[in-house]
C-alpha atoms as a PDB file:
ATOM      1  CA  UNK A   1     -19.355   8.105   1.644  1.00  0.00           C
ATOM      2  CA  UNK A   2     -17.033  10.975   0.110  1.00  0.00           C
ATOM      3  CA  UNK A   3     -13.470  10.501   0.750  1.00  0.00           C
ATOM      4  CA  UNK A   4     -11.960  13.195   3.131  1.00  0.00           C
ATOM      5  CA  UNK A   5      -8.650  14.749   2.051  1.00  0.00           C
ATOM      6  CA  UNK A   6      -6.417  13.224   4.257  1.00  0.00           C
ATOM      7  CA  UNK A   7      -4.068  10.692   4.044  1.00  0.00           C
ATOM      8  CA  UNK A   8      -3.670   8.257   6.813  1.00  0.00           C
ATOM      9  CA  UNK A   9       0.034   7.061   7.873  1.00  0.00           C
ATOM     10  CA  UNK A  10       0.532   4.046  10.305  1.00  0.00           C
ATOM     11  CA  UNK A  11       4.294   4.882  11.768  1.00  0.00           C
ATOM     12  CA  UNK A  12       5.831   2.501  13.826  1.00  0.00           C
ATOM     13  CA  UNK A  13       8.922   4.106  14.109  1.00  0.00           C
ATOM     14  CA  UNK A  14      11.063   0.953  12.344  1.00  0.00           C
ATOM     15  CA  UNK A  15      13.384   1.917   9.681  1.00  0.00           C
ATOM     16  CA  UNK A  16      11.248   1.096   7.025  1.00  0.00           C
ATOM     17  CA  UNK A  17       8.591   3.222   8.611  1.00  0.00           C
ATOM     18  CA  UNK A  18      10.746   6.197   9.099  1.00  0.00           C
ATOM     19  CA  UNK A  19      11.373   6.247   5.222  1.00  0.00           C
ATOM     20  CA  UNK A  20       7.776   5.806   4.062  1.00  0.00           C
ATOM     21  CA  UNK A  21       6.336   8.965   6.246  1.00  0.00           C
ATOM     22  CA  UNK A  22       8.974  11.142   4.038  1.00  0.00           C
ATOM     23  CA  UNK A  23       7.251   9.435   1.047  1.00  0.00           C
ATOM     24  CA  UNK A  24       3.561   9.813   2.339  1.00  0.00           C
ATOM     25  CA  UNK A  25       4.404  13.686   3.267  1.00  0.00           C
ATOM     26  CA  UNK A  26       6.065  13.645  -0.311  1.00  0.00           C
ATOM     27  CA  UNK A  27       2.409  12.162  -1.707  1.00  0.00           C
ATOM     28  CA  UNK A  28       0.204  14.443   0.734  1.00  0.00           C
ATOM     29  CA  UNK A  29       1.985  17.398  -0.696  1.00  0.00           C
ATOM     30  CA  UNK A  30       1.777  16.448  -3.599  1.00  0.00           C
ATOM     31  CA  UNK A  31      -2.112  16.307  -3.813  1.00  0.00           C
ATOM     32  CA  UNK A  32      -2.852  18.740  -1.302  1.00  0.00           C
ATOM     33  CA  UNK A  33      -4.039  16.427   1.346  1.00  0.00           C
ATOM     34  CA  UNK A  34      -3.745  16.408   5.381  1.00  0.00           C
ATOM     35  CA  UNK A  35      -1.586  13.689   6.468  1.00  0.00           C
ATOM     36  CA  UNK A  36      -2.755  12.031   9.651  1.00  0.00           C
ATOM     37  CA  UNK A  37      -0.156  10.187  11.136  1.00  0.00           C
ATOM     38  CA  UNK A  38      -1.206   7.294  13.185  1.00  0.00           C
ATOM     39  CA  UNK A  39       1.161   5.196  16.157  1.00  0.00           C
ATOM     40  CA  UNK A  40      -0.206   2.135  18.007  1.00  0.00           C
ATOM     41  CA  UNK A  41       1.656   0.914  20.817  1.00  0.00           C
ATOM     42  CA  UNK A  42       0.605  -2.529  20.986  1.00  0.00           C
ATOM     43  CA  UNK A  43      -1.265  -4.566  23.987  1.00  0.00           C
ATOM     44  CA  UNK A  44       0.890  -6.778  25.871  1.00  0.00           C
ATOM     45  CA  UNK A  45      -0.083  -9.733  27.653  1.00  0.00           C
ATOM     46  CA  UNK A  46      -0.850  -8.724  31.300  1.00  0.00           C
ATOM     47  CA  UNK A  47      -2.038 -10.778  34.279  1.00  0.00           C
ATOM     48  CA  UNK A  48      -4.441 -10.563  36.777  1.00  0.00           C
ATOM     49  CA  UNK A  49      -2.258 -12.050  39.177  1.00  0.00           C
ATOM     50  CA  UNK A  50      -2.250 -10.153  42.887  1.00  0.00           C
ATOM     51  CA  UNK A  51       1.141  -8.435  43.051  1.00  0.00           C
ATOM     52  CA  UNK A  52       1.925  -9.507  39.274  1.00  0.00           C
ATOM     53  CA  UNK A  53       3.983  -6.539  37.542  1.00  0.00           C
ATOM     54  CA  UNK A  54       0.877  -4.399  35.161  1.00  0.00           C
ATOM     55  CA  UNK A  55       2.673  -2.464  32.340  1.00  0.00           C
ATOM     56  CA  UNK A  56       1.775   1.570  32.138  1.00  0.00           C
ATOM     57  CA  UNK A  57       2.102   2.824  28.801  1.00  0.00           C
ATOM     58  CA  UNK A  58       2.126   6.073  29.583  1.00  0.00           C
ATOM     59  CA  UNK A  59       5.926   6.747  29.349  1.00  0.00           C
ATOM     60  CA  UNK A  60       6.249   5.101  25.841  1.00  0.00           C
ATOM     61  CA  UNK A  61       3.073   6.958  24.845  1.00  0.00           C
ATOM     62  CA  UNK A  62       5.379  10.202  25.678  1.00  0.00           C
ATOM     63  CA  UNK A  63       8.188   9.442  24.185  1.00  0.00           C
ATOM     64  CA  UNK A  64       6.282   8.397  20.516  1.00  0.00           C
ATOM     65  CA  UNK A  65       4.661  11.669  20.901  1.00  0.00           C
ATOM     66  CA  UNK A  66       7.827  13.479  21.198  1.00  0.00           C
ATOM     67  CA  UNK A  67       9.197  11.336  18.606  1.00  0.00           C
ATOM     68  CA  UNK A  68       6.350  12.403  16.319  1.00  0.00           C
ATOM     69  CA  UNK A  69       6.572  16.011  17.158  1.00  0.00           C
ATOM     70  CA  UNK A  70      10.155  15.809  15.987  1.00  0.00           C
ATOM     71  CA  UNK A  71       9.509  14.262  12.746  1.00  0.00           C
ATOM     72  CA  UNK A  72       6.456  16.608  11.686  1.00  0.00           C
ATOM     73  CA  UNK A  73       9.059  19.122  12.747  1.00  0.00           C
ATOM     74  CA  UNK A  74      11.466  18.150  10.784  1.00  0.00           C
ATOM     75  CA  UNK A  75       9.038  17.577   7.987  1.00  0.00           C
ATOM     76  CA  UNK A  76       8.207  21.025   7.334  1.00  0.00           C
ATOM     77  CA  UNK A  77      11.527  22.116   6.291  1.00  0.00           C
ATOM     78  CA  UNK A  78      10.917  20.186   3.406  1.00  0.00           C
ATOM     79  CA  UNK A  79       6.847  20.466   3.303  1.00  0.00           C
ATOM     80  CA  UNK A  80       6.010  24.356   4.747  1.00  0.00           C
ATOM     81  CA  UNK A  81       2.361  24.252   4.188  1.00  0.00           C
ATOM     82  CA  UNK A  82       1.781  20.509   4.699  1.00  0.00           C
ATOM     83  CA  UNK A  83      -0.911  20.318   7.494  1.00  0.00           C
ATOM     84  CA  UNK A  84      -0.395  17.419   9.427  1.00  0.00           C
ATOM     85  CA  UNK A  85      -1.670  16.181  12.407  1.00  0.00           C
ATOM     86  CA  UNK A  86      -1.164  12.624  14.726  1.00  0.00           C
ATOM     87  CA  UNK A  87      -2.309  10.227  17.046  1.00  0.00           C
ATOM     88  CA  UNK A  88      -0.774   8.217  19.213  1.00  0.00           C
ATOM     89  CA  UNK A  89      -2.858   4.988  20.775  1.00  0.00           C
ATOM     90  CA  UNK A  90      -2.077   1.847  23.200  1.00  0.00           C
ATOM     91  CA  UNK A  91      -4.113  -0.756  21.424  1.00  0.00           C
ATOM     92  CA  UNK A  92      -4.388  -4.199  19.744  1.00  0.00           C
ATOM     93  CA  UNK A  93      -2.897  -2.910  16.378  1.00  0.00           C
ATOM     94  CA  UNK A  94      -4.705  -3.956  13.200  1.00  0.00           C
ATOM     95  CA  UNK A  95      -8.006  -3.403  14.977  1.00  0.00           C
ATOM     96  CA  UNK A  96      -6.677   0.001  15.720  1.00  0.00           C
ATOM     97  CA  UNK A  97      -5.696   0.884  12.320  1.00  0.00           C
ATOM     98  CA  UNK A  98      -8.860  -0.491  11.325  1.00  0.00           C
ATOM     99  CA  UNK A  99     -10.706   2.072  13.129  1.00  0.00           C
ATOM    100  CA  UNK A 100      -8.440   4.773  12.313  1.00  0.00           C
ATOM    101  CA  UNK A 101      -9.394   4.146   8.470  1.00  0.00           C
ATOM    102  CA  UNK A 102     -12.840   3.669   9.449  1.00  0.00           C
ATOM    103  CA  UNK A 103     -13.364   7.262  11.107  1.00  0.00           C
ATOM    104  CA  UNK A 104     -11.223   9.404   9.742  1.00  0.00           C
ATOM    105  CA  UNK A 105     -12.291   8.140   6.032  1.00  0.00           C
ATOM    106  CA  UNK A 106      -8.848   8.744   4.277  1.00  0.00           C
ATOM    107  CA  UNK A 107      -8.605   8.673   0.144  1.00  0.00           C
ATOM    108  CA  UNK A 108      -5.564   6.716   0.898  1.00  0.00           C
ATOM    109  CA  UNK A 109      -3.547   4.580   3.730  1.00  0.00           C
ATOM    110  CA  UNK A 110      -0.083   4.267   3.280  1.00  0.00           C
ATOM    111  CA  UNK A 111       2.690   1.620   5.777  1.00  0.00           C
ATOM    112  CA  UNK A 112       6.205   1.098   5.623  1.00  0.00           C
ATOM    113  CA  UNK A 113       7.380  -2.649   5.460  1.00  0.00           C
ATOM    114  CA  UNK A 114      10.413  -4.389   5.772  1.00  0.00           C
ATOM    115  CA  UNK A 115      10.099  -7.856   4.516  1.00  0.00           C
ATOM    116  CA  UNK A 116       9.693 -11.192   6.413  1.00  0.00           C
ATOM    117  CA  UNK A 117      11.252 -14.251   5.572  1.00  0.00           C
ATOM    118  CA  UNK A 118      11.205 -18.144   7.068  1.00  0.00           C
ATOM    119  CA  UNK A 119      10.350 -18.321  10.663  1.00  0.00           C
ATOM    120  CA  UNK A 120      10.461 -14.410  11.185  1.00  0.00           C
ATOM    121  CA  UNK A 121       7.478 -14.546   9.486  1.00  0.00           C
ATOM    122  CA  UNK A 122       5.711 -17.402  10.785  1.00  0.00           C
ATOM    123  CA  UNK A 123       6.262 -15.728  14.403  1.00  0.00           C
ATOM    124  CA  UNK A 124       5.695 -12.641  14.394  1.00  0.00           C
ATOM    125  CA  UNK A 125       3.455 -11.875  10.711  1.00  0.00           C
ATOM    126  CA  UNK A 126       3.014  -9.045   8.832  1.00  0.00           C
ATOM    127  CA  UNK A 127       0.557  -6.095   9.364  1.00  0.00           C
ATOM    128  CA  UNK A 128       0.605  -5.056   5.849  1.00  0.00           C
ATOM    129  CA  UNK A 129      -0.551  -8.432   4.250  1.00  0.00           C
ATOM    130  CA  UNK A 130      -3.113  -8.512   7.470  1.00  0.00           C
ATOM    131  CA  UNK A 131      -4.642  -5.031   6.004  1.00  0.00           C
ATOM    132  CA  UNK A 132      -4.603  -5.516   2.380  1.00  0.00           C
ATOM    133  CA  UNK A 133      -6.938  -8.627   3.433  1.00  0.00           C
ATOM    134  CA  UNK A 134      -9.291  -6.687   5.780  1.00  0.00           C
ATOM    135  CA  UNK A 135      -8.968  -2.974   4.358  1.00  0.00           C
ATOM    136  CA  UNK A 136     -11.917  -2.262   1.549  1.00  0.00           C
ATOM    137  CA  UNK A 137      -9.522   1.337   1.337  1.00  0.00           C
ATOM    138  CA  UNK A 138      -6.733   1.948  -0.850  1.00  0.00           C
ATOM    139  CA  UNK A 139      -3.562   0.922   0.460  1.00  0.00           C
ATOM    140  CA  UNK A 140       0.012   1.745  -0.697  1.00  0.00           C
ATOM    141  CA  UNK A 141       2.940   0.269   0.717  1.00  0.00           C
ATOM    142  CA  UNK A 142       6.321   1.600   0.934  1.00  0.00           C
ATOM    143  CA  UNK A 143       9.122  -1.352   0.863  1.00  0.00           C
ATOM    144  CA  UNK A 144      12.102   0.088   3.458  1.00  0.00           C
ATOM    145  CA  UNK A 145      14.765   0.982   0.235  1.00  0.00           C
ATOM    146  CA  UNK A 146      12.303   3.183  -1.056  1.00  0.00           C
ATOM    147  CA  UNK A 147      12.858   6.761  -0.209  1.00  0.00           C
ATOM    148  CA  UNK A 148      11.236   8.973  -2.528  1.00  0.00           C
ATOM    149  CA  UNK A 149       7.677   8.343  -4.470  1.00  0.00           C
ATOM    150  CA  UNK A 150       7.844   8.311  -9.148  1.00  0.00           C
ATOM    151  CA  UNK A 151       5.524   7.335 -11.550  1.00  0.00           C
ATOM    152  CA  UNK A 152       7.876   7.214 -14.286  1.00  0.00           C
ATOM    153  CA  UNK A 153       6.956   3.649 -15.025  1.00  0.00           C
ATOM    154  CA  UNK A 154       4.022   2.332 -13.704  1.00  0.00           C
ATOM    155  CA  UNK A 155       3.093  -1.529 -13.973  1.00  0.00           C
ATOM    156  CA  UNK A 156      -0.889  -2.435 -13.303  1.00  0.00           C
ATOM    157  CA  UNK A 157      -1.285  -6.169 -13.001  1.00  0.00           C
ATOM    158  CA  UNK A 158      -4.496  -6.769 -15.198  1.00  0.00           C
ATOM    159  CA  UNK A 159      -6.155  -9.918 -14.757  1.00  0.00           C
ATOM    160  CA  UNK A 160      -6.852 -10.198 -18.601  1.00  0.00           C
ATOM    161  CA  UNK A 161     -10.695 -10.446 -18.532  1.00  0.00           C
ATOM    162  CA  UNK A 162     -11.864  -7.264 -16.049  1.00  0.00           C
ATOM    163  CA  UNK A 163     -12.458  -4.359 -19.385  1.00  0.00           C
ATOM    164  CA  UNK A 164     -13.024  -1.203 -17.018  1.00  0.00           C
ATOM    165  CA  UNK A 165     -10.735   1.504 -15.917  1.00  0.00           C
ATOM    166  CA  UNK A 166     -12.367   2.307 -12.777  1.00  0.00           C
ATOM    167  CA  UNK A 167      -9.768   0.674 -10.927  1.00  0.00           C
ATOM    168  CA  UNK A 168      -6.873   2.940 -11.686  1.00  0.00           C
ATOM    169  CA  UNK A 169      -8.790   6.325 -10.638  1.00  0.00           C
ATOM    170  CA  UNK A 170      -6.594   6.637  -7.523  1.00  0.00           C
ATOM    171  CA  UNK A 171      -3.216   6.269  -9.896  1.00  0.00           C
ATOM    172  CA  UNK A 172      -4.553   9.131 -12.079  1.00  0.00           C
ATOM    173  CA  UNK A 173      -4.787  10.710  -9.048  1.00  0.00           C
ATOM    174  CA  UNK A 174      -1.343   9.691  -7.942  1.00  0.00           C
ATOM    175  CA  UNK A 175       0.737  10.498 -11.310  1.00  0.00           C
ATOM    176  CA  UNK A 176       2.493  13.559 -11.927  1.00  0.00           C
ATOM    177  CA  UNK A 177       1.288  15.208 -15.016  1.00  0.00           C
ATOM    178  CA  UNK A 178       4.610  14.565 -17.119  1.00  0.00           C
ATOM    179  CA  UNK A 179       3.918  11.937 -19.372  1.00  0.00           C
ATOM    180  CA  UNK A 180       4.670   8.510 -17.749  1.00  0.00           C
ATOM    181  CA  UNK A 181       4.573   5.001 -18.797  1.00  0.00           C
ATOM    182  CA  UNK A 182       2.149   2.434 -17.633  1.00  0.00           C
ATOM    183  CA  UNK A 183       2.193  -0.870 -18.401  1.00  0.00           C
ATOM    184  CA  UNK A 184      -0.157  -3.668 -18.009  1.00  0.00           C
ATOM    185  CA  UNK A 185       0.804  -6.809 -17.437  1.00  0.00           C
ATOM    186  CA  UNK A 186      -1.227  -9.697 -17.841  1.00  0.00           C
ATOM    187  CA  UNK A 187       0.330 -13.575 -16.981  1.00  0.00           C
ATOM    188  CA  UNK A 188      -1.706 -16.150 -19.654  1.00  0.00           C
ATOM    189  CA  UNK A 189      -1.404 -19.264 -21.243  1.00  0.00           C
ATOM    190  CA  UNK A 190      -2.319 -19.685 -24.331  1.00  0.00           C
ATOM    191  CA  UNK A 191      -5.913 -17.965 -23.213  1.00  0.00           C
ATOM    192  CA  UNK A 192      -7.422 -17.224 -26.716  1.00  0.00           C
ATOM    193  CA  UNK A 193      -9.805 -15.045 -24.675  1.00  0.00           C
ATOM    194  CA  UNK A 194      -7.203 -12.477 -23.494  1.00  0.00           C
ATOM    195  CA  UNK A 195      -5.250 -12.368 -26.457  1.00  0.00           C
ATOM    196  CA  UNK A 196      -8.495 -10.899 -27.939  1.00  0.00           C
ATOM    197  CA  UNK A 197      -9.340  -8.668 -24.784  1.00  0.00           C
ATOM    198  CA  UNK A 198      -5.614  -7.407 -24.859  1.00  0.00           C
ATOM    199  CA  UNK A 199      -6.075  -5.754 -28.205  1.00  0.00           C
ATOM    200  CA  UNK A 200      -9.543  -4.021 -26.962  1.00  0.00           C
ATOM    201  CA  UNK A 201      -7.903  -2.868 -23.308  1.00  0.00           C
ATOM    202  CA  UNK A 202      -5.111  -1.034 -25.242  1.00  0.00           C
ATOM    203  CA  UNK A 203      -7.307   1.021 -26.693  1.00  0.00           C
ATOM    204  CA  UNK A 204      -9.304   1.964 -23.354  1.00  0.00           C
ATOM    205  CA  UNK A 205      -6.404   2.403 -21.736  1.00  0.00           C
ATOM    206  CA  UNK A 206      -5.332   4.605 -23.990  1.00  0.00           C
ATOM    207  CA  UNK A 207      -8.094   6.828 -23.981  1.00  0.00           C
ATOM    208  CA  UNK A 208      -8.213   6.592 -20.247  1.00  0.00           C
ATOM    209  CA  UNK A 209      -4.504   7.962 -19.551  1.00  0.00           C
ATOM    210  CA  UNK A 210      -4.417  10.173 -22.470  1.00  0.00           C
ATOM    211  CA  UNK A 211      -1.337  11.877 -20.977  1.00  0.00           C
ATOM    212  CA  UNK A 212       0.614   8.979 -20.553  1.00  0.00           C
ATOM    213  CA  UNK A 213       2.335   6.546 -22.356  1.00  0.00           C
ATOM    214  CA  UNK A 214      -0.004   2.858 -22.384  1.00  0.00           C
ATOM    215  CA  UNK A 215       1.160  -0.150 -23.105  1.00  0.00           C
ATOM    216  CA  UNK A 216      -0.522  -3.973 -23.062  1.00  0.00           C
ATOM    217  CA  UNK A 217       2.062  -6.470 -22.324  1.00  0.00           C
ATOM    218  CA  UNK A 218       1.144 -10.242 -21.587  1.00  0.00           C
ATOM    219  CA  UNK A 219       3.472 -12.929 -20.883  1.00  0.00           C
ATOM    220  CA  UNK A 220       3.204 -16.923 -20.646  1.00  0.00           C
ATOM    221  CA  UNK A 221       3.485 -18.379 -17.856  1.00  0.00           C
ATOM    222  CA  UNK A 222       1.204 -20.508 -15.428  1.00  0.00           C
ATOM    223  CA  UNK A 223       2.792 -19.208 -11.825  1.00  0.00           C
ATOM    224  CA  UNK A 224       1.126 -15.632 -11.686  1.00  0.00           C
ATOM    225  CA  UNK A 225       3.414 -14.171  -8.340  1.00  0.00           C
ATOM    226  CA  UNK A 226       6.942 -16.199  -9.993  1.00  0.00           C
ATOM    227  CA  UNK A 227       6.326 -14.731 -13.391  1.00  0.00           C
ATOM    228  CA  UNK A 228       5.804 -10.810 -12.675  1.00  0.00           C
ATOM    229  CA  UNK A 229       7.882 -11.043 -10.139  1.00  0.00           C
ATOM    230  CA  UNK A 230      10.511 -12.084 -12.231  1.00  0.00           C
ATOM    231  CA  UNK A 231       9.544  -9.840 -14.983  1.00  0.00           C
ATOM    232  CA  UNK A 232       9.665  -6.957 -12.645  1.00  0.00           C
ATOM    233  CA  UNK A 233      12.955  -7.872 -11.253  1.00  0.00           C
ATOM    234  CA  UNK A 234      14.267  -6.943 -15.312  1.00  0.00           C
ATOM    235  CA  UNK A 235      12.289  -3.765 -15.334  1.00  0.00           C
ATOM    236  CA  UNK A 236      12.654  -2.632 -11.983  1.00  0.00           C
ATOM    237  CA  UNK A 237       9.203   0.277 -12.225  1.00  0.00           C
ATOM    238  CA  UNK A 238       8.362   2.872 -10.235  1.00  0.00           C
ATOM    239  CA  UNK A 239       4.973   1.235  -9.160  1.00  0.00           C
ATOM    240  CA  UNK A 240       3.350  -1.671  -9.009  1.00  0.00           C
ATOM    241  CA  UNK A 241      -0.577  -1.286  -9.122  1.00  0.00           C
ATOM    242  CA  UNK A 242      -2.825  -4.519  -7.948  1.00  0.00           C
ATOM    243  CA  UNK A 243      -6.652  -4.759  -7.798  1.00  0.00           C
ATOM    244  CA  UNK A 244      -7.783  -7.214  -4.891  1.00  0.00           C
ATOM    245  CA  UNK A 245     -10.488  -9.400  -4.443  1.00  0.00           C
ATOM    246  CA  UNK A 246     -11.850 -10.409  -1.126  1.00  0.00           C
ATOM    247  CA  UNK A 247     -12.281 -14.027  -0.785  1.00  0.00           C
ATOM    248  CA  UNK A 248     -14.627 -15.934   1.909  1.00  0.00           C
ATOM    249  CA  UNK A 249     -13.383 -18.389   4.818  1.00  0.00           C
ATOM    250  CA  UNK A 250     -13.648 -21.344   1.660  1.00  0.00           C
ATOM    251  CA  UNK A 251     -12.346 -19.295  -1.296  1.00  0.00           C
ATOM    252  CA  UNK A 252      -9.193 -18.635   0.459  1.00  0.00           C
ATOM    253  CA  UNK A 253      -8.641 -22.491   0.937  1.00  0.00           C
ATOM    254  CA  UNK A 254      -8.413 -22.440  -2.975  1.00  0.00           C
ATOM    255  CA  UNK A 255      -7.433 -19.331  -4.045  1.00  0.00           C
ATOM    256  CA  UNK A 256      -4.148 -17.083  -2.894  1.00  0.00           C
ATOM    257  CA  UNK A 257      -4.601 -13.777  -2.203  1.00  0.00           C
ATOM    258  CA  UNK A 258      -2.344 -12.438  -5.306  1.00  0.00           C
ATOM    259  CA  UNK A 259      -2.205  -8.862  -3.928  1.00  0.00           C
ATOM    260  CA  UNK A 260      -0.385 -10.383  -0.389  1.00  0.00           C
ATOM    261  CA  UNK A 261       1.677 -12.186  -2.362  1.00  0.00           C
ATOM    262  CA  UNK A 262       2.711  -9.015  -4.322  1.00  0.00           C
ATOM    263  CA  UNK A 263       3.254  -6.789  -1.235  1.00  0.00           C
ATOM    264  CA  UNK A 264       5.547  -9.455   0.124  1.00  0.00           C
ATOM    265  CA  UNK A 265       7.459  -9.958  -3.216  1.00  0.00           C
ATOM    266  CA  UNK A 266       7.732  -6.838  -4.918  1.00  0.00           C
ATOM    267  CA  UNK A 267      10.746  -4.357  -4.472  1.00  0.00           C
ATOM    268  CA  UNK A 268       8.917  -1.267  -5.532  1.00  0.00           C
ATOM    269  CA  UNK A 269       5.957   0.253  -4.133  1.00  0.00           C
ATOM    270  CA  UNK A 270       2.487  -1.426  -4.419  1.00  0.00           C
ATOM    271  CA  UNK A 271      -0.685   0.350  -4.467  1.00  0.00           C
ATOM    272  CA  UNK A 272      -3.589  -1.690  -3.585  1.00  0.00           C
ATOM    273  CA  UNK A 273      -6.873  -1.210  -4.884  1.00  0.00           C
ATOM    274  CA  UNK A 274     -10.031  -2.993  -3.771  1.00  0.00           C
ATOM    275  CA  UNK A 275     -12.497  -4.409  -6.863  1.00  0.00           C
END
């Protein structure tokens, strides 16, 4: 199915949130695109109970509508001729984003996130990972300290084997047309394999972003997450680009889901592409 031209935006309203729908308007401005702005307020737990108190949501539903109105408001001082539009829903959330993606068909999905830690975590989880596991859409995510969206220095974790470019069509899409830097990184050891696909990528890559500045960079190390992470911590980029891979009820027993494990870890954006 042909990708419409908007861009979906799942606001809810934390601080993290707030920033990210300046950087999707930034984005859908950027590229022309309608930016669709999407609110769930989510299901409580009510009872059936005769007498038993039954929550309305028709006051908060209100109020994140005026809310809403105020930001897009506020928006187009920056963004005149940004057409955007909104929706505000009383739902179980991730299905409700899920059908939000589904129907309106956007070329890209972008959420705020502030990071979870310890029990935080445990208790209450974390939409974004949730969606980057059940989304087959591009995703981006917008850590809270981000407040603005470059390209100057792109990293795309390459898995060392996969030879095609196909993957990074939505960051052509995404880069500004100065030339920018993008850097693969691929975590090995000692693969004689990759050393000898390395020299063969560079050259497709090359060809690929012709504008840009490419670069094939592989480091040793047998903890994938701990080493980029680290490695990114020392180059702080603009971007971080993953490609994720959907694994079945007994792959996931065996295999982590590298892509969650960036979105939690990484202090720059992270644009998530599905294989």
């Amino acid at each position: 199915m042909k990708k419409s031209k908007y861009i979906l935006f799942a606001h809810d309203f934390s601080e993290a949130s707030k920033n990210a729908l300046k950087v999707a308007a930034q984005i859908a401005d950027a590229t022309q695109s309608r930016l669709f702005i999407f609110n769930v307020l989510p299901i409580t737990v009510m009872s059936d109970v005769e007498y038993a108190y039954t929550y309305s949501p028709d006051s908060d539903i209100q109020r994140n509508t005026t809310l809403i109105r105020r930001a897009i408001s506020f928006l187009k001082r920056d963004y005149p001729q940004l057409n955007m539009t909104f929706s505000v829903n009383y739902a179980y959330v991730i299905p409700a984003i899920l059908e939000a993606i589904k129907s309106h068909n956007p070329w890209l999905t972008i959420l705020g996130v502030k990071k979870r830690s310890g029990l935080d975590r445990v208790i209450f989880g974390d939409v974004c990972t949730e969606l980057v596991d059940k989304v087959d859409e591009p995703i981006l995510v917008i850590p809270m300290n981000v407040k603005s969206f470059e390209t100057k220095h792109v990293v795309y974790a390459w898995d060392g084997l996969n030879m095609q470019t196909a993957p990074l069509h939505l960051l052509k899409k995404l880069m500004s047309k100065d030339k920018q830097l993008v850097s693969a990184i691929n975590v090995t050891h000692y693969d004689d394999n990759v050393q000898k696909n390395a020299i063969e990528y560079k050259k497709i890559l090359a060809k690929y972003l012709y504008n840009h500045k490419t670069d094939v960079v592989q480091i040793q190390g047998l903890d994938k997450p701990q080493t980029i992470s680290n490695y990114l911590a020392k180059i702080k980029p603009d971007l971080m680009v993953v490609v994720a891979h959907h694994y079945g009820f007994f792959q996931k027993l065996f295999h982590k889901s590298f892509s969650k494990q960036a979105v939690r870890f990484a202090k720059s954006p992270v644009l998530v592409i599905k294989k």
